[in-house]
C-alpha atoms as a PDB file:
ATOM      1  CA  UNK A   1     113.410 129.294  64.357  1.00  0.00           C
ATOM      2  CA  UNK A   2     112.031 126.379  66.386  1.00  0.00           C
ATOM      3  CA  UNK A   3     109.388 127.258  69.515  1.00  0.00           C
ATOM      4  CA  UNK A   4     111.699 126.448  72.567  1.00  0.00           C
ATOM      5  CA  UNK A   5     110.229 123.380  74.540  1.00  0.00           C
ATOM      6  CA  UNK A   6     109.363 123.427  78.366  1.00  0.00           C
ATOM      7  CA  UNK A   7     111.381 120.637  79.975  1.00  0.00           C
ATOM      8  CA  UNK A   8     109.467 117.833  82.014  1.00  0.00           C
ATOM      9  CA  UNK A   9     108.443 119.009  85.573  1.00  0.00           C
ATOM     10  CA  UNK A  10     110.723 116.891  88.100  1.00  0.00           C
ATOM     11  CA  UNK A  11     108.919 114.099  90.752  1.00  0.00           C
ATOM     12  CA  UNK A  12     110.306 114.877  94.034  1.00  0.00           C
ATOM     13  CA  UNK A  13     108.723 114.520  97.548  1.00  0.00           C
ATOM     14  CA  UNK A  14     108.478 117.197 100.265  1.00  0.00           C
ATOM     15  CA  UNK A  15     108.268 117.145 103.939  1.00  0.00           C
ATOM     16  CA  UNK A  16     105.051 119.232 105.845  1.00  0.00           C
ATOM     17  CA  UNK A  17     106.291 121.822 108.107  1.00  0.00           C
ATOM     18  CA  UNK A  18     102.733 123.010 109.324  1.00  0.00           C
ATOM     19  CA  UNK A  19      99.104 122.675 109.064  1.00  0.00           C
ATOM     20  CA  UNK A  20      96.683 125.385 110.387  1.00  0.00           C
ATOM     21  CA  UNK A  21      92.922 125.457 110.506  1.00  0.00           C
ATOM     22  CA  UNK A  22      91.393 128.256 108.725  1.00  0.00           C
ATOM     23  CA  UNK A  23      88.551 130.035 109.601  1.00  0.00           C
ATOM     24  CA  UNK A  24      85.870 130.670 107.010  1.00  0.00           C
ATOM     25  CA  UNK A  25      85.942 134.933 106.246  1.00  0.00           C
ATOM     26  CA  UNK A  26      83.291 136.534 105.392  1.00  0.00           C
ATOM     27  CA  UNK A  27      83.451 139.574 103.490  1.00  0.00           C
ATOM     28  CA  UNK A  28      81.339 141.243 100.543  1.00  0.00           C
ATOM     29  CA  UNK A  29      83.616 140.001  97.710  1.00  0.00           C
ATOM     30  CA  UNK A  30      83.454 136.850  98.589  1.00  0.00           C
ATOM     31  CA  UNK A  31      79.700 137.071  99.015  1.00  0.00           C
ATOM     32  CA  UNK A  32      79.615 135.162 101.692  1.00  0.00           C
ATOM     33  CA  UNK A  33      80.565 131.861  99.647  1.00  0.00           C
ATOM     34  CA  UNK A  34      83.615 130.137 101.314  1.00  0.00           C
ATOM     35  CA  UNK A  35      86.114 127.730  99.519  1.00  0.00           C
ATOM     36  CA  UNK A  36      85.872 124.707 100.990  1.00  0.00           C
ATOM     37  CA  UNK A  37      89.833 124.230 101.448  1.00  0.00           C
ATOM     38  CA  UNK A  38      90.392 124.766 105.259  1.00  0.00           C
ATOM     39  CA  UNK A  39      93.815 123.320 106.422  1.00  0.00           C
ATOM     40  CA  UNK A  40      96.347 125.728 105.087  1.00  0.00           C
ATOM     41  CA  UNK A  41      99.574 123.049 104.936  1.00  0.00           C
ATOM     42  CA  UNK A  42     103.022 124.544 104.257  1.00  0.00           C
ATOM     43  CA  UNK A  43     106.085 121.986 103.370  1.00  0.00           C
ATOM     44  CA  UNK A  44     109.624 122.573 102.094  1.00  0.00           C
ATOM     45  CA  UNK A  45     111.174 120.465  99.558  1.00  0.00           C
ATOM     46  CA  UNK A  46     115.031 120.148  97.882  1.00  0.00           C
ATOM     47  CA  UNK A  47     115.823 121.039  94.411  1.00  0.00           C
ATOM     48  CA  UNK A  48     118.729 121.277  92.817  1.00  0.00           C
ATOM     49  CA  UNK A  49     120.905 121.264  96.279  1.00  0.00           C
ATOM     50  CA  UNK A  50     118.750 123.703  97.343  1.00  0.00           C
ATOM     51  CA  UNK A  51     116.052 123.910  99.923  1.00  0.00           C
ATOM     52  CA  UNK A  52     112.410 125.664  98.825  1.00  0.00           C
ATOM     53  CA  UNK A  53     109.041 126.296 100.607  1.00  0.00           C
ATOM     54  CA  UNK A  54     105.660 126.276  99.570  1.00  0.00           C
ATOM     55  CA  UNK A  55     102.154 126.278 100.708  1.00  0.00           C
ATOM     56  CA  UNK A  56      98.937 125.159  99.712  1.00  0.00           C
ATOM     57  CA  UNK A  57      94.982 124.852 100.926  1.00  0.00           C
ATOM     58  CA  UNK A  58      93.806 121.497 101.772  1.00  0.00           C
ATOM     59  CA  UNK A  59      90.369 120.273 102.881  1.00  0.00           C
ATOM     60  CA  UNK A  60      91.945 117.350 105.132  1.00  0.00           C
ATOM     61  CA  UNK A  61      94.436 117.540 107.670  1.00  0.00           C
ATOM     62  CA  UNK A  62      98.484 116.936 107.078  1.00  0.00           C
ATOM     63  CA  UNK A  63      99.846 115.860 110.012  1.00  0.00           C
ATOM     64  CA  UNK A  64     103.459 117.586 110.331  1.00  0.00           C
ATOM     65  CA  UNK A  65     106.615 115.494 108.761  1.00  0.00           C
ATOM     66  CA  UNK A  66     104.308 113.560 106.766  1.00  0.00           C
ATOM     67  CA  UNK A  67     105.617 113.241 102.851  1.00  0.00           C
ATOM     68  CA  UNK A  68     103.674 114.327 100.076  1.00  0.00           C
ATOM     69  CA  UNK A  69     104.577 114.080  96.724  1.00  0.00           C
ATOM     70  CA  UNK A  70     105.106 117.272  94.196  1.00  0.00           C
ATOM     71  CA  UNK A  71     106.356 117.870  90.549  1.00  0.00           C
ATOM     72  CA  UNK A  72     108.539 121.021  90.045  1.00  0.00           C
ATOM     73  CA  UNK A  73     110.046 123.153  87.312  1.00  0.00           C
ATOM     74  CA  UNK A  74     113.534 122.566  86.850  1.00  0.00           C
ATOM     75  CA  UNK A  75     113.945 126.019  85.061  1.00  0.00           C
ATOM     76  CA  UNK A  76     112.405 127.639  88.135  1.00  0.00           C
ATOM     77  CA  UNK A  77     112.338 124.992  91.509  1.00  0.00           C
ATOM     78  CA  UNK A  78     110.322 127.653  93.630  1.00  0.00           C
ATOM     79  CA  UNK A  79     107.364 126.944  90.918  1.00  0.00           C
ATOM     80  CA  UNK A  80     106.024 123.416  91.653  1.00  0.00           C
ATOM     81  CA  UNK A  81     102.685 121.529  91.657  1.00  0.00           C
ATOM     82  CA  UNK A  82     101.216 122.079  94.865  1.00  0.00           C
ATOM     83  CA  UNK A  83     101.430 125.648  95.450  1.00  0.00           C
ATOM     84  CA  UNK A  84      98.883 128.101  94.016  1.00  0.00           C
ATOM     85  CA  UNK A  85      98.396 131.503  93.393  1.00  0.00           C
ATOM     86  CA  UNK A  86      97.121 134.095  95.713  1.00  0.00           C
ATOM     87  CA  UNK A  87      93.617 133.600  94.361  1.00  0.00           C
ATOM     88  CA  UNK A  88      92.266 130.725  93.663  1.00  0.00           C
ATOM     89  CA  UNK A  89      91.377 130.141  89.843  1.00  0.00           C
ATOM     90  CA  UNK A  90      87.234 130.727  89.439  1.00  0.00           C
ATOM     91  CA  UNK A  91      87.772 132.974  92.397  1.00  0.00           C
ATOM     92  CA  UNK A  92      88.203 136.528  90.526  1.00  0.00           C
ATOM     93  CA  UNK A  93      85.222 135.897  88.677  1.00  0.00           C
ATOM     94  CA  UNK A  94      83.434 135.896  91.877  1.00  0.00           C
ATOM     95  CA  UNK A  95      85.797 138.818  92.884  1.00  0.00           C
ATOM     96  CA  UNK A  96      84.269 141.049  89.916  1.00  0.00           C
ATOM     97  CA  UNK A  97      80.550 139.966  90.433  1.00  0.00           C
ATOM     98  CA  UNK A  98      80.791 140.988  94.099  1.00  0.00           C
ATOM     99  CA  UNK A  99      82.792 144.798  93.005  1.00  0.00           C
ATOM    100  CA  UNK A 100      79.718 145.113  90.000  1.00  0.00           C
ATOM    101  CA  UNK A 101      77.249 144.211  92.194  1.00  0.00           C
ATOM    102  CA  UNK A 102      78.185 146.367  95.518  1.00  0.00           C
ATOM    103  CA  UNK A 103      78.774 149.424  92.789  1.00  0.00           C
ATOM    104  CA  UNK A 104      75.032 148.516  91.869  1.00  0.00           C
ATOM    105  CA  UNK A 105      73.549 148.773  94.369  1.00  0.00           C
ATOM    106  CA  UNK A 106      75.606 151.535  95.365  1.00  0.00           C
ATOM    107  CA  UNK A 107      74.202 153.496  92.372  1.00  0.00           C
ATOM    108  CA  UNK A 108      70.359 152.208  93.584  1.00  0.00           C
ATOM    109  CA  UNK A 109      70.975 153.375  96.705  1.00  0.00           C
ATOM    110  CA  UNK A 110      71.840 157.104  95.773  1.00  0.00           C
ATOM    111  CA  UNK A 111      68.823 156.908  93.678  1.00  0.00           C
ATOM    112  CA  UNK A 112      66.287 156.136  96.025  1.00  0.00           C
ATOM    113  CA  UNK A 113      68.015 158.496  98.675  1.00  0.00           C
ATOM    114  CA  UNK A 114      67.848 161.115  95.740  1.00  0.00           C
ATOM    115  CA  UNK A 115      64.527 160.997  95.212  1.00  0.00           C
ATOM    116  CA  UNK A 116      62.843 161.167  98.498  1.00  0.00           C
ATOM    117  CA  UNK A 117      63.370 165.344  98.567  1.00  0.00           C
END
């Protein structure tokens, strides 16, 4: 039997329905290292007769209405170019160092508080 073949992705353009600044978080699994995407710009698009939404982190501005272009999946229109996951890719490995490293020094810490009686 033949592998099945992933059609081509289809060229459409979208329309951006917002763009919000987004302030830099700080929190320990992130240690302290922002990305340095800061305009989170949502924009809808038509496939198939069918209107879909995405969203995606820019590091310039979208003004609203503007057109950007996108590529989608004809199999599955919500899955298209632009739009990414929840985390970023190269951002879970910084994820795990910061959970190793706070359960470190976690375990240093009850060490050194163990010893002083």
């Amino acid at each position: 039997m033949l592998p099945a073949t992933q059609p081509e992705w289809i060229a459409t353009t979208a329309t951006v329905t917002t763009c919000r600044y987004q302030f830099a978080r700080m929190n320990t699994l992130s240690l302290g290292m922002g990305t340095g995407d800061r305009f989170r710009i949502t924009f809808d698009y038509y496939a198939h007769g069918r209107l879909y939404s995405g969203e995606f982190q820019s590091r310039v501005a979208i003004p609203q209405n503007e057109k950007i272009s996108l590529r989608y999946n004809p199999l599955n229109p919500e899955q298209n170019s632009r739009s990414r996951d929840d985390i970023a890719p190269g951002r879970s490995a910084i994820y795990g160092i910061g959970i190793a490293g706070s359960i470190l020094l976690s375990l240093a810490w009850l060490a050194i508080v163990r010893g002083c009686r």
